[in-house]
N, C-alpha and C. Protein backbone atom coordinates (compact mmCIF):
# COMPACT_ATOMS: atom_id res chain seq x y z
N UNK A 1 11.30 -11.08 30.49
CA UNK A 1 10.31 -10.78 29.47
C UNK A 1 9.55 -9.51 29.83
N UNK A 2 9.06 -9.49 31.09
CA UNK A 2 8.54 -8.43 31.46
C UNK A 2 8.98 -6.94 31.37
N UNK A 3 10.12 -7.15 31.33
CA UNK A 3 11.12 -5.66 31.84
C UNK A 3 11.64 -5.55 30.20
N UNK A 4 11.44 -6.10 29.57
CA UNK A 4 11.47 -5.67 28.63
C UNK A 4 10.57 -4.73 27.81
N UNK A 5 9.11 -5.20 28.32
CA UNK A 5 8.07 -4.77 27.42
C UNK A 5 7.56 -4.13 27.93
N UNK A 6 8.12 -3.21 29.87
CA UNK A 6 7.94 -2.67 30.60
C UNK A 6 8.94 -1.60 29.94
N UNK A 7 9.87 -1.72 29.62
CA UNK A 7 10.74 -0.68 28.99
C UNK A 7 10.56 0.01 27.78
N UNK A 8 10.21 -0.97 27.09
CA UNK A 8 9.76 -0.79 25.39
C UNK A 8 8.36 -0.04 25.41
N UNK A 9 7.57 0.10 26.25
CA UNK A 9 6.46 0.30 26.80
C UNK A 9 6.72 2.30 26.99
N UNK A 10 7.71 1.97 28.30
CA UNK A 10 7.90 3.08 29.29
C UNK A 10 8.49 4.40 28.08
N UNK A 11 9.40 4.11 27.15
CA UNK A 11 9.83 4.85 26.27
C UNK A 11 8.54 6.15 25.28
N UNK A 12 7.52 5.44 25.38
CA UNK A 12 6.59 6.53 25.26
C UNK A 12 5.63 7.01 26.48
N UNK A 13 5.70 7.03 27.68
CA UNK A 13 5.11 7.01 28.56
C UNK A 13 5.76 6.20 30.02
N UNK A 14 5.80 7.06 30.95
CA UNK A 14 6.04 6.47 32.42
C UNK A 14 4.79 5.22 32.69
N UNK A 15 5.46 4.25 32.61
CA UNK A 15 4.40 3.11 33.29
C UNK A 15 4.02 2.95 34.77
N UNK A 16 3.45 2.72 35.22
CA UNK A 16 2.89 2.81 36.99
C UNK A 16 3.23 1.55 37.07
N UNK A 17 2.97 0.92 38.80
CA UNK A 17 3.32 -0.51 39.10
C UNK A 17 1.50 -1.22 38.57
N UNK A 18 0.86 -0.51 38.69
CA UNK A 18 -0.72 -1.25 38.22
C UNK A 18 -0.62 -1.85 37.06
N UNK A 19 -0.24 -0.87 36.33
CA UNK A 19 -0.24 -1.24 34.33
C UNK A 19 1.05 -2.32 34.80
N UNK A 20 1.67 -2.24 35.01
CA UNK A 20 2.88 -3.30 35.15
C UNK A 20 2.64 -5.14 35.46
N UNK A 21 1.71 -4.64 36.54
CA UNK A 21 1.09 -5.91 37.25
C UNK A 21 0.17 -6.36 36.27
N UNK A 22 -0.73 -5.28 35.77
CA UNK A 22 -1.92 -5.76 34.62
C UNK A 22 -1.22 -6.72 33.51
N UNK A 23 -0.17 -6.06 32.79
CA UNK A 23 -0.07 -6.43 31.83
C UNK A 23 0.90 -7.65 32.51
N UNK A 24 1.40 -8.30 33.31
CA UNK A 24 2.08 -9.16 33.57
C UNK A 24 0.99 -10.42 33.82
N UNK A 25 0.30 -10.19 34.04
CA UNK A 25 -1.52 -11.04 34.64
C UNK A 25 -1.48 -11.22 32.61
N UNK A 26 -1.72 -10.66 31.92
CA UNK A 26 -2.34 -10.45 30.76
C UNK A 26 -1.18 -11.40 30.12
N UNK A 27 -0.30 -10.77 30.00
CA UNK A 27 0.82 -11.19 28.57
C UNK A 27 0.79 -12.95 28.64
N UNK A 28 1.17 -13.45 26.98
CA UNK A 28 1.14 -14.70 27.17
C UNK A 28 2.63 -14.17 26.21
N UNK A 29 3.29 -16.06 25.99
CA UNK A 29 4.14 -15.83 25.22
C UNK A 29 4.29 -17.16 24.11
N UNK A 30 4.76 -17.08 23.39
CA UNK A 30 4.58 -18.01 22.35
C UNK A 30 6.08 -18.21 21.62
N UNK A 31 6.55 -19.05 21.28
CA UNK A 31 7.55 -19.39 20.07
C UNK A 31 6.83 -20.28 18.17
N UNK A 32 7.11 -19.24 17.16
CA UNK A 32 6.79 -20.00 16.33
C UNK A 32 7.97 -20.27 15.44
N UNK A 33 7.79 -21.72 14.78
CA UNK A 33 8.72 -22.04 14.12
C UNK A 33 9.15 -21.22 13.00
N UNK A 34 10.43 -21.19 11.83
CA UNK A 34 10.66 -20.53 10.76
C UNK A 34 9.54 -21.16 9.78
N UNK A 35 8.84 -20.09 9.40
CA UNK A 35 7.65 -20.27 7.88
C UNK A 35 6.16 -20.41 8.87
N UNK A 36 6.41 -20.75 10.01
CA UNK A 36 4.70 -20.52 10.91
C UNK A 36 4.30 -19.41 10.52
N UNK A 37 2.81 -19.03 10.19
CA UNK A 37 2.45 -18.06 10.13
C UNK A 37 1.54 -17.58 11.57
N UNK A 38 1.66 -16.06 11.79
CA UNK A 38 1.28 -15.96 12.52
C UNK A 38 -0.20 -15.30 12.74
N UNK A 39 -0.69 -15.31 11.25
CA UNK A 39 -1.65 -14.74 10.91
C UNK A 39 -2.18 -15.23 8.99
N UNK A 40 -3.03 -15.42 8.67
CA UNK A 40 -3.43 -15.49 7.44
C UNK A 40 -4.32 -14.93 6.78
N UNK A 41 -4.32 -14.56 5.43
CA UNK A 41 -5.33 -13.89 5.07
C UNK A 41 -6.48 -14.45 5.07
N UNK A 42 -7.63 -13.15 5.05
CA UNK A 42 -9.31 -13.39 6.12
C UNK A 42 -9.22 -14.07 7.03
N UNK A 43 -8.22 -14.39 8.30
CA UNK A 43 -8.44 -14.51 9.59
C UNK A 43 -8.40 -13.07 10.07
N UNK A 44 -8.97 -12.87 11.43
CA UNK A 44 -9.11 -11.57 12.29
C UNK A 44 -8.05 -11.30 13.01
N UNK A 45 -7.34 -10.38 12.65
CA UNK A 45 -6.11 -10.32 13.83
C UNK A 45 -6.51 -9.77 14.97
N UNK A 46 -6.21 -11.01 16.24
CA UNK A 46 -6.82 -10.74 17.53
C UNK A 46 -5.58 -10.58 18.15
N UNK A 47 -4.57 -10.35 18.06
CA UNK A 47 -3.04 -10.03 19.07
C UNK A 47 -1.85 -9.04 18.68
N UNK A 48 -1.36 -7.88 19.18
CA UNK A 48 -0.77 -7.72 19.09
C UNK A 48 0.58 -8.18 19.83
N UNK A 49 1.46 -8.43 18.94
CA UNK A 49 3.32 -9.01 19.40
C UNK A 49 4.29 -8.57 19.71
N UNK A 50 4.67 -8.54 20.28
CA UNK A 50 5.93 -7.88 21.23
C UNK A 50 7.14 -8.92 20.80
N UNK A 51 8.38 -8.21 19.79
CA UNK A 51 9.46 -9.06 19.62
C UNK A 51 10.60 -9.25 20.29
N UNK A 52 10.68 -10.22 20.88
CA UNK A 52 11.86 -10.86 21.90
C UNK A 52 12.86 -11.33 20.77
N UNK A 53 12.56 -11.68 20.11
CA UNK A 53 13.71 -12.90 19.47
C UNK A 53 13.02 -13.17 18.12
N UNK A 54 14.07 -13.25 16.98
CA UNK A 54 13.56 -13.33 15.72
C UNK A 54 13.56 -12.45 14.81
N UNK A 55 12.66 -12.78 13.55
CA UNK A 55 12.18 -12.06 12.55
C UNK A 55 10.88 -12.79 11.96
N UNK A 56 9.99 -11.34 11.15
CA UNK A 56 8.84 -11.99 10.33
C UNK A 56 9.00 -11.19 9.78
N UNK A 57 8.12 -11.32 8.54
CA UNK A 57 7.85 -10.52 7.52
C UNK A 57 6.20 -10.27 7.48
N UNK A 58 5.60 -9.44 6.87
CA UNK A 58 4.08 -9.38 6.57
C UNK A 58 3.75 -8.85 5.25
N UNK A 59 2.93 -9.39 4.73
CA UNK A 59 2.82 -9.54 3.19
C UNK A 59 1.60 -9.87 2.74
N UNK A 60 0.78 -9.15 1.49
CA UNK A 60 -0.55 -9.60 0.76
C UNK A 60 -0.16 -10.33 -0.39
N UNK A 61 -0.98 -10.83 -1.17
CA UNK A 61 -0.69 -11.34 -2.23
C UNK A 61 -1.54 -10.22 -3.64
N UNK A 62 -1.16 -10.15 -4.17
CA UNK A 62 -1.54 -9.42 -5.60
C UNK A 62 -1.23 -10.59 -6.80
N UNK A 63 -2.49 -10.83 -7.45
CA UNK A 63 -2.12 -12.08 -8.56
C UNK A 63 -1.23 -12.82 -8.68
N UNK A 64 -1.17 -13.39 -7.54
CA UNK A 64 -0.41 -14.75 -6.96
C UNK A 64 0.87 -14.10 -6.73
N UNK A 65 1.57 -12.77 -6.58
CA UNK A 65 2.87 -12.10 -5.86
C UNK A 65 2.93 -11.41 -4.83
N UNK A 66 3.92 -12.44 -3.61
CA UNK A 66 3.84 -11.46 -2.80
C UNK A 66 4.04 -10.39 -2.93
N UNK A 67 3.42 -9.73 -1.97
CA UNK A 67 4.43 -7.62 -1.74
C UNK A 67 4.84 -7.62 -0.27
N UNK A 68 5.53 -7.63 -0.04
CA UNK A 68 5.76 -7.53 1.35
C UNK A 68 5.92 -6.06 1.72
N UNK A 69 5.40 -6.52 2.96
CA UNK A 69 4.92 -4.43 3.48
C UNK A 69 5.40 -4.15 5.12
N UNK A 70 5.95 -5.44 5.15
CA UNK A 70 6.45 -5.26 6.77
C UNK A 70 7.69 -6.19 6.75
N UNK A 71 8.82 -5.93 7.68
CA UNK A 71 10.00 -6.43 7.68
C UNK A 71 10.14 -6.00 9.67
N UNK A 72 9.86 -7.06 10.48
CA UNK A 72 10.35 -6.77 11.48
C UNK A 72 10.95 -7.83 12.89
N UNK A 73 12.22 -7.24 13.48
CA UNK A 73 12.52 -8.09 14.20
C UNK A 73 12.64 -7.78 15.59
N UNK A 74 13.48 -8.13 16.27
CA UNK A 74 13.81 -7.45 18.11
C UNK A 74 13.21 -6.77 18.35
N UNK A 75 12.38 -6.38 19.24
CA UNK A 75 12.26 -5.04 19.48
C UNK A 75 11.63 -4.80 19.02
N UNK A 76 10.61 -4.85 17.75
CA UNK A 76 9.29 -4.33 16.89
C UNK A 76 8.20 -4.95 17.29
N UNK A 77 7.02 -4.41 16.87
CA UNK A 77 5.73 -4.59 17.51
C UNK A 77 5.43 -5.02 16.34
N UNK A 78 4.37 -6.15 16.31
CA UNK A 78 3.80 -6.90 15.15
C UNK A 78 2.23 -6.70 15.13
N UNK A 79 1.45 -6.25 14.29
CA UNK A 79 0.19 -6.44 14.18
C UNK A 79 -0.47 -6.15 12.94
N UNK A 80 -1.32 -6.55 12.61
CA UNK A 80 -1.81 -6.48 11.31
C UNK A 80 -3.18 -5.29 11.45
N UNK A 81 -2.34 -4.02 11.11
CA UNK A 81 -3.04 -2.42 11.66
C UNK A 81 -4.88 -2.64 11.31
N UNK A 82 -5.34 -3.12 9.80
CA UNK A 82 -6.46 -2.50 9.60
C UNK A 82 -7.25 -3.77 10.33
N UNK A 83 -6.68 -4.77 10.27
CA UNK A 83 -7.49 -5.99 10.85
C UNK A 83 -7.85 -5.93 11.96
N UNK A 84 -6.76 -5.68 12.83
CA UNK A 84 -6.83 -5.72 14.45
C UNK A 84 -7.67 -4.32 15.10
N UNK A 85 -7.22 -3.33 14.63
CA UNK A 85 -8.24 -2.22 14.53
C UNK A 85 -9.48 -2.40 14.24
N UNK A 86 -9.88 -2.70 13.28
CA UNK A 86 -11.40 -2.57 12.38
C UNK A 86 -11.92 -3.62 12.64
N UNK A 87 -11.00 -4.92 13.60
CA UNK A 87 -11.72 -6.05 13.62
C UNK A 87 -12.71 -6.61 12.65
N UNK A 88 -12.24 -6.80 11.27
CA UNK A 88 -11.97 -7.11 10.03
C UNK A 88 -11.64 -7.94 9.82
N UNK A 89 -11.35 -8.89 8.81
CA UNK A 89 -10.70 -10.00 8.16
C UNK A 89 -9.31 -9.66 7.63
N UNK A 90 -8.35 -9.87 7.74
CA UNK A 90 -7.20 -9.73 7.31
C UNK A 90 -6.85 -9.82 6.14
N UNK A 91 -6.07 -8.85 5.30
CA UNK A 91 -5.95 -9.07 3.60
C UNK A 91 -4.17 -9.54 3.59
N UNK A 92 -3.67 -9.42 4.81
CA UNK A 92 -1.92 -9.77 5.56
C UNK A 92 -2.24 -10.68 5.71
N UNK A 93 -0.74 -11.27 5.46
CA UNK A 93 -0.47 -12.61 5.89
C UNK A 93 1.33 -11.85 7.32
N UNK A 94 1.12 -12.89 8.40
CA UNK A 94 2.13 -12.36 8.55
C UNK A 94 3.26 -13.99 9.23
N UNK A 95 4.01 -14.03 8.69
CA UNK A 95 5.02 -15.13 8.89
C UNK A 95 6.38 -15.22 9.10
N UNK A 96 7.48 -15.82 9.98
CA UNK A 96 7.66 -15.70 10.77
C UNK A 96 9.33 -16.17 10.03
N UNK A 97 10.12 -15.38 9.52
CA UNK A 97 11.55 -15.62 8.79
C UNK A 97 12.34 -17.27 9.56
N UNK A 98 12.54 -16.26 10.82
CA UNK A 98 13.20 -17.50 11.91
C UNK A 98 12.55 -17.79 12.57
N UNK A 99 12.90 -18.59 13.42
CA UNK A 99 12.00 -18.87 14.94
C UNK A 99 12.26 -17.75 15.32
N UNK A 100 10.81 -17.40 16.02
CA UNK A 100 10.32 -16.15 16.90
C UNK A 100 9.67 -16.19 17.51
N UNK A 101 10.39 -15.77 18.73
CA UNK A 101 9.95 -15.92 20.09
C UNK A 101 9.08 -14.61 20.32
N UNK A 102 7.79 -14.56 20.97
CA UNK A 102 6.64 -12.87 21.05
C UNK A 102 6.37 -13.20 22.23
N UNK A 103 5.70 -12.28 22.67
CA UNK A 103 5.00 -11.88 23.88
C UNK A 103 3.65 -10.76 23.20
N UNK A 104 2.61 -11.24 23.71
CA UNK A 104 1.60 -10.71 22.93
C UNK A 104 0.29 -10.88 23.71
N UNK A 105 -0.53 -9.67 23.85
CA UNK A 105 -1.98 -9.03 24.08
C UNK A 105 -2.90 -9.67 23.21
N UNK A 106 -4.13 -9.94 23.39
CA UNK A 106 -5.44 -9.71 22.55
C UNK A 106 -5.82 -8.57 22.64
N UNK A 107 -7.03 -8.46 21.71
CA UNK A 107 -7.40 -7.03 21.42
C UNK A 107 -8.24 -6.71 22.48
N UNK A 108 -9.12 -7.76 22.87
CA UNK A 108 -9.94 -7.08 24.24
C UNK A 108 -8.95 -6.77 25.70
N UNK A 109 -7.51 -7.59 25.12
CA UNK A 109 -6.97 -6.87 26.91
C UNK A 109 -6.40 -5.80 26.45
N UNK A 110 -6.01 -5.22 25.34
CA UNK A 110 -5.48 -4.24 25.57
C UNK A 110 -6.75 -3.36 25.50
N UNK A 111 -7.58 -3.00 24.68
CA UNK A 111 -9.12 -2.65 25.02
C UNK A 111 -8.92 -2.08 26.83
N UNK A 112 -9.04 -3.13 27.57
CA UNK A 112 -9.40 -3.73 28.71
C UNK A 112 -8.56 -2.75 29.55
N UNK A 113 -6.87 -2.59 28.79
CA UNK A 113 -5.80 -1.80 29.69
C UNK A 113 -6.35 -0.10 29.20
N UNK A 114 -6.68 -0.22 27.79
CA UNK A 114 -6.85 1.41 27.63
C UNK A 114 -8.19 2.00 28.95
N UNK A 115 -9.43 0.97 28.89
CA UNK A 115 -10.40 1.79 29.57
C UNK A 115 -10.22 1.73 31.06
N UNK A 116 -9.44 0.68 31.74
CA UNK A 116 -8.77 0.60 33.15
C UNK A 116 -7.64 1.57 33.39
N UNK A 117 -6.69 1.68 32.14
CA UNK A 117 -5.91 3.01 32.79
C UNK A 117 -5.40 3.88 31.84
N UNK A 118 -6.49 5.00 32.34
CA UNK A 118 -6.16 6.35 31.17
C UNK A 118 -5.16 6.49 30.66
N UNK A 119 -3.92 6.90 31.49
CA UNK A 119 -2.37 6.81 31.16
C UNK A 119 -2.02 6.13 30.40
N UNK A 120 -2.68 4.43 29.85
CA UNK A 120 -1.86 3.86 29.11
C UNK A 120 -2.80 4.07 27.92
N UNK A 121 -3.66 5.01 27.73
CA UNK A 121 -3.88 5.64 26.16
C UNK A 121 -2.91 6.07 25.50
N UNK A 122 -1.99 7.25 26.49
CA UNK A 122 -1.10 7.55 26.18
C UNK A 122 0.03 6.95 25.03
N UNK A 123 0.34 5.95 25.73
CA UNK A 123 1.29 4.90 25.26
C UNK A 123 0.62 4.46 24.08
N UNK A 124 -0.57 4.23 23.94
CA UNK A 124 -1.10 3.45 22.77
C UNK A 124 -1.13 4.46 21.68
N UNK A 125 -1.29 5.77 21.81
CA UNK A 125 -1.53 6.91 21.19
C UNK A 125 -0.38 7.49 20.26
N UNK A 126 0.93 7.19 21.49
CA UNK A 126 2.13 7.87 21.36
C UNK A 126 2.75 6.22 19.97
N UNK A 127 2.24 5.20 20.51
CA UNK A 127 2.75 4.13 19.71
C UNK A 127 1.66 4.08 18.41
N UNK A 128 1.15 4.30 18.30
CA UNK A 128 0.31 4.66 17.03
C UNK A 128 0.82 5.57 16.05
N UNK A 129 1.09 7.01 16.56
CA UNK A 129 1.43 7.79 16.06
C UNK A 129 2.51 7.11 15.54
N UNK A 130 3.73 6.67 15.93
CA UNK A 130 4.61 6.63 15.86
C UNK A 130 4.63 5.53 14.54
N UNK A 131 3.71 4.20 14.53
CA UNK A 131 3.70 3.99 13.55
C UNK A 131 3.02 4.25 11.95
N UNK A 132 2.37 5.26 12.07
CA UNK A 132 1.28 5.80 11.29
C UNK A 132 2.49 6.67 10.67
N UNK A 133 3.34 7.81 11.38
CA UNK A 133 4.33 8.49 10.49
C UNK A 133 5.25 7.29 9.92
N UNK A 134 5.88 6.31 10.08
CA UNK A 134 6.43 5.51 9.66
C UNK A 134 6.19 4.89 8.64
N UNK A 135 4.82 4.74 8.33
CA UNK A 135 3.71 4.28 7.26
C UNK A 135 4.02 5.33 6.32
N UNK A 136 3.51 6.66 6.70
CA UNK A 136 3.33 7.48 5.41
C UNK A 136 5.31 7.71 5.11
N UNK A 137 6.28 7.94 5.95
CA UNK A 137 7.64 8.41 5.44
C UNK A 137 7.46 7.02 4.55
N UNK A 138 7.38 5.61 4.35
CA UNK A 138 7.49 4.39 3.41
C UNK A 138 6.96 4.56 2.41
N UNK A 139 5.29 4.95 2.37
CA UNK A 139 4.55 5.56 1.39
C UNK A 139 5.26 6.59 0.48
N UNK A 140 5.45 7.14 0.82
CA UNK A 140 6.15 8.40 0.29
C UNK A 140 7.50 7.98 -0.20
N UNK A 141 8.30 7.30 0.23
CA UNK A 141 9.35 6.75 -0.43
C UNK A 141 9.09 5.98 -1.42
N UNK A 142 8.14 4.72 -1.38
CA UNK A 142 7.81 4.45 -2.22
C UNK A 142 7.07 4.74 -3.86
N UNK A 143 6.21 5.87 -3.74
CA UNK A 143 5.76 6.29 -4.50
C UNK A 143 6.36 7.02 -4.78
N UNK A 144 7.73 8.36 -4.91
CA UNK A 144 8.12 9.10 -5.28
C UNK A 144 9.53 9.43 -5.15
N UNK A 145 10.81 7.92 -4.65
CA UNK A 145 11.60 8.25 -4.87
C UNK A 145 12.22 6.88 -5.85
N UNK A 146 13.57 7.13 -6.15
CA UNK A 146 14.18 6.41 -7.67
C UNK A 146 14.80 5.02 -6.32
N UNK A 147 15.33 4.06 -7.24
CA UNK A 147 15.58 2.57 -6.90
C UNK A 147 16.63 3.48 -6.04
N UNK A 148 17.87 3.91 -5.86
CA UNK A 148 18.50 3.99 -5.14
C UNK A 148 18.55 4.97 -3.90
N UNK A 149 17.45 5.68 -4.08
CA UNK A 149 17.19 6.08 -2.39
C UNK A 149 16.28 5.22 -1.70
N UNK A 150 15.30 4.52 -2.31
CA UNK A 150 14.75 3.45 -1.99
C UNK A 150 15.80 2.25 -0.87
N UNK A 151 16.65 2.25 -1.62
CA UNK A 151 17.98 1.23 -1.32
C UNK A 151 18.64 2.10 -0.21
N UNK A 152 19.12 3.17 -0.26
CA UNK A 152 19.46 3.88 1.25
C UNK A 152 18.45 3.79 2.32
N UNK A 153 17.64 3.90 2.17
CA UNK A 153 16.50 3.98 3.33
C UNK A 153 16.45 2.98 3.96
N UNK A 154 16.35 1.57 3.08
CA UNK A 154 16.71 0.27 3.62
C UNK A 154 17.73 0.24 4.71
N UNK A 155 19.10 0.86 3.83
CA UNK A 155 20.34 0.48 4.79
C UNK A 155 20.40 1.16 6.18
N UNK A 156 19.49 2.28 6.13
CA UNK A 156 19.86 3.28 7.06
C UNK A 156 18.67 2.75 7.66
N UNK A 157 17.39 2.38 7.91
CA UNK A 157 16.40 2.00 8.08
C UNK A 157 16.57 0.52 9.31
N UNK A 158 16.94 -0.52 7.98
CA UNK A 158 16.99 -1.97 8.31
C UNK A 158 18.04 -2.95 8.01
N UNK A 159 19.13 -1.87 7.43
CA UNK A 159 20.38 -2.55 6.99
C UNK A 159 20.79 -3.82 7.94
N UNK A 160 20.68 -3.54 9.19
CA UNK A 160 21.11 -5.05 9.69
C UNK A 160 20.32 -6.28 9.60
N UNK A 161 19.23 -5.91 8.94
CA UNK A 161 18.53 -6.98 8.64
C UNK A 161 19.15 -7.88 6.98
N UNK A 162 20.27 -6.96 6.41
CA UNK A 162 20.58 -7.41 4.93
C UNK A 162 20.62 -9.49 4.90
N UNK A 163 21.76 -9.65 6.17
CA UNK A 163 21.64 -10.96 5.95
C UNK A 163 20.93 -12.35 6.26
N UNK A 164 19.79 -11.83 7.12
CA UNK A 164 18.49 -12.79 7.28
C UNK A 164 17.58 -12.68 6.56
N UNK A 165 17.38 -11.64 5.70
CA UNK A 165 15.71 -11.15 5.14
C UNK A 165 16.41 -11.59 4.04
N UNK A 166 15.85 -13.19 3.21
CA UNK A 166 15.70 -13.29 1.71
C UNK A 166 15.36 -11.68 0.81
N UNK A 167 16.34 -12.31 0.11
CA UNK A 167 16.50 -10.85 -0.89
C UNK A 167 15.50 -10.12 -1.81
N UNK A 168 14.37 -11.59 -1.83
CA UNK A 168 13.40 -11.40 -3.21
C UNK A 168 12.47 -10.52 -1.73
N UNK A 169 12.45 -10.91 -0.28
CA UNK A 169 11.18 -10.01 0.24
C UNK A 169 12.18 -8.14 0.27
N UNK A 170 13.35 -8.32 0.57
CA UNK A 170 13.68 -6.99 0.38
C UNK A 170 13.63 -6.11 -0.80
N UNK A 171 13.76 -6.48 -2.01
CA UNK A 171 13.01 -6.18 -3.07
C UNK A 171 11.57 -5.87 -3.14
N UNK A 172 11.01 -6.52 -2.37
CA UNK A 172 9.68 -6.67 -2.90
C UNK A 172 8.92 -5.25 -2.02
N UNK A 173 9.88 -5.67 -0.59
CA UNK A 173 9.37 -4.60 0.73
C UNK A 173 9.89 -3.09 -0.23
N UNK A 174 10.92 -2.91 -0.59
CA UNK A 174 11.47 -1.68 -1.59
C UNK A 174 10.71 -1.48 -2.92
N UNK A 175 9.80 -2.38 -3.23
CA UNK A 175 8.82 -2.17 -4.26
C UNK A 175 10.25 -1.78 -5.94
N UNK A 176 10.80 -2.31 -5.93
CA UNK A 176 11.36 -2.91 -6.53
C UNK A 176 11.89 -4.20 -7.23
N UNK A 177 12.15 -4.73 -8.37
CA UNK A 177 12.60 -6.31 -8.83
C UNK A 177 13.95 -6.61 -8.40
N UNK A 178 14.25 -7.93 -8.50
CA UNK A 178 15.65 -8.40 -7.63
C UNK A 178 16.06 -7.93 -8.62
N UNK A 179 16.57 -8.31 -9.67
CA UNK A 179 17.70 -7.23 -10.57
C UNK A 179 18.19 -5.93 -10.32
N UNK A 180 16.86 -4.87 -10.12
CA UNK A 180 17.19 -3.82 -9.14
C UNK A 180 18.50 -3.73 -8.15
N UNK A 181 17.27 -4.52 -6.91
CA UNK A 181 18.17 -4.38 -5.85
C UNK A 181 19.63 -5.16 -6.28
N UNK A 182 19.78 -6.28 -6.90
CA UNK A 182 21.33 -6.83 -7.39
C UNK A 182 22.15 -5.75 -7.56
N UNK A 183 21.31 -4.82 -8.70
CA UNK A 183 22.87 -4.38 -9.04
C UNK A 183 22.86 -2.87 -8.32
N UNK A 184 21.95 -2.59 -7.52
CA UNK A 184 22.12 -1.42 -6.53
C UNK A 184 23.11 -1.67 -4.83
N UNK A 185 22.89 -2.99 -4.85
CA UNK A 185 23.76 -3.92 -3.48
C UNK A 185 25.12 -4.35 -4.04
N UNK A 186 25.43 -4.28 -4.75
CA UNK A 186 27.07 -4.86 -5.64
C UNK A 186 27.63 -3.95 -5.96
């Protein structure tokens, strides 16, 4: 578990043996069942998740429809950005496709790792960025391109996710109707 999130970690930044040890003292780990949520709307998101195993989705509701705005599995970091940041109430819901297995921080230890070791600003900085451009390239797809580059981006994006992610949230994550995506996938 460790050497994983020591790696996934290290990819934006050289990790030291301190931050290593810290965050090994720190990390907890959790399994939730398929449909657990791991977060609900107006709760405070206090953790960010580290994905070992699985899939979730994250999603608001708009007059009783979901929208789903997050699609992530292996290897992706889970957190609900304005909540956990702004330490806020959550307007995300975020829930959990399959069983998924995390490894996951609270907000005061990672807090705790930024002001104990400068270096791992870095990492938090470099992983921020990284999802903040990711945000706006979606934004921007969304708002200004047609159903079928929408639908490439997916494949090239998250295509291996086609046969676990129910179809109505891939639609929904593409801001598109299932009819759409039907007859753009056939």
């Amino acid at each position: 578990m460790l050497d994983y999130i020591n790696s996934y970690l290290s990819r934006y930044y050289p990790i030291d043996e301190e931050i290593k040890d810290r965050l090994a003292s720190l990390l907890k780990s959790k399994t939730f069942k398929k449909k657990e949520f791991l977060l609900t709307e107006g709760k405070m998101s206090n953790h960010i998740y580290f994905i070992e195993k699985g899939l979730l989705r994250i999603y608001y509701v708009v007059d009783g429809e979901e929208i789903c705005s997050g699609l992530l599995c292996e290897g992706g970091l889970a957190v609900s950005v304005e909540s956990f940041f702004t330490r806020t109430p959550s307007v995300e819901y975020m829930q959990a496709i399959e069983e998924l297995k995390v490894h996951y921080l609270s907000y005061d230890e990672l807090e705790s790792l930024y002001t104990d070791f400068l270096t791992f600003n870095i990492v938090g900085r470099k992983l921020i960025t990284e999802h903040y451009v990711d945000s706006e390239h979606r934004n921007r797809l969304l708002r200004k391109q047609k159903a079928k580059e929408k639908y490439e981006y997916f494949q090239a994006k998250l295509g291996h996710l086609t046969g676990r992610v129910p179809r109505k949230d891939i639609a929904s994550y593409l801001g598109m109707t299932l009819e759409t995506l039907s007859r753009l996938s056939y």
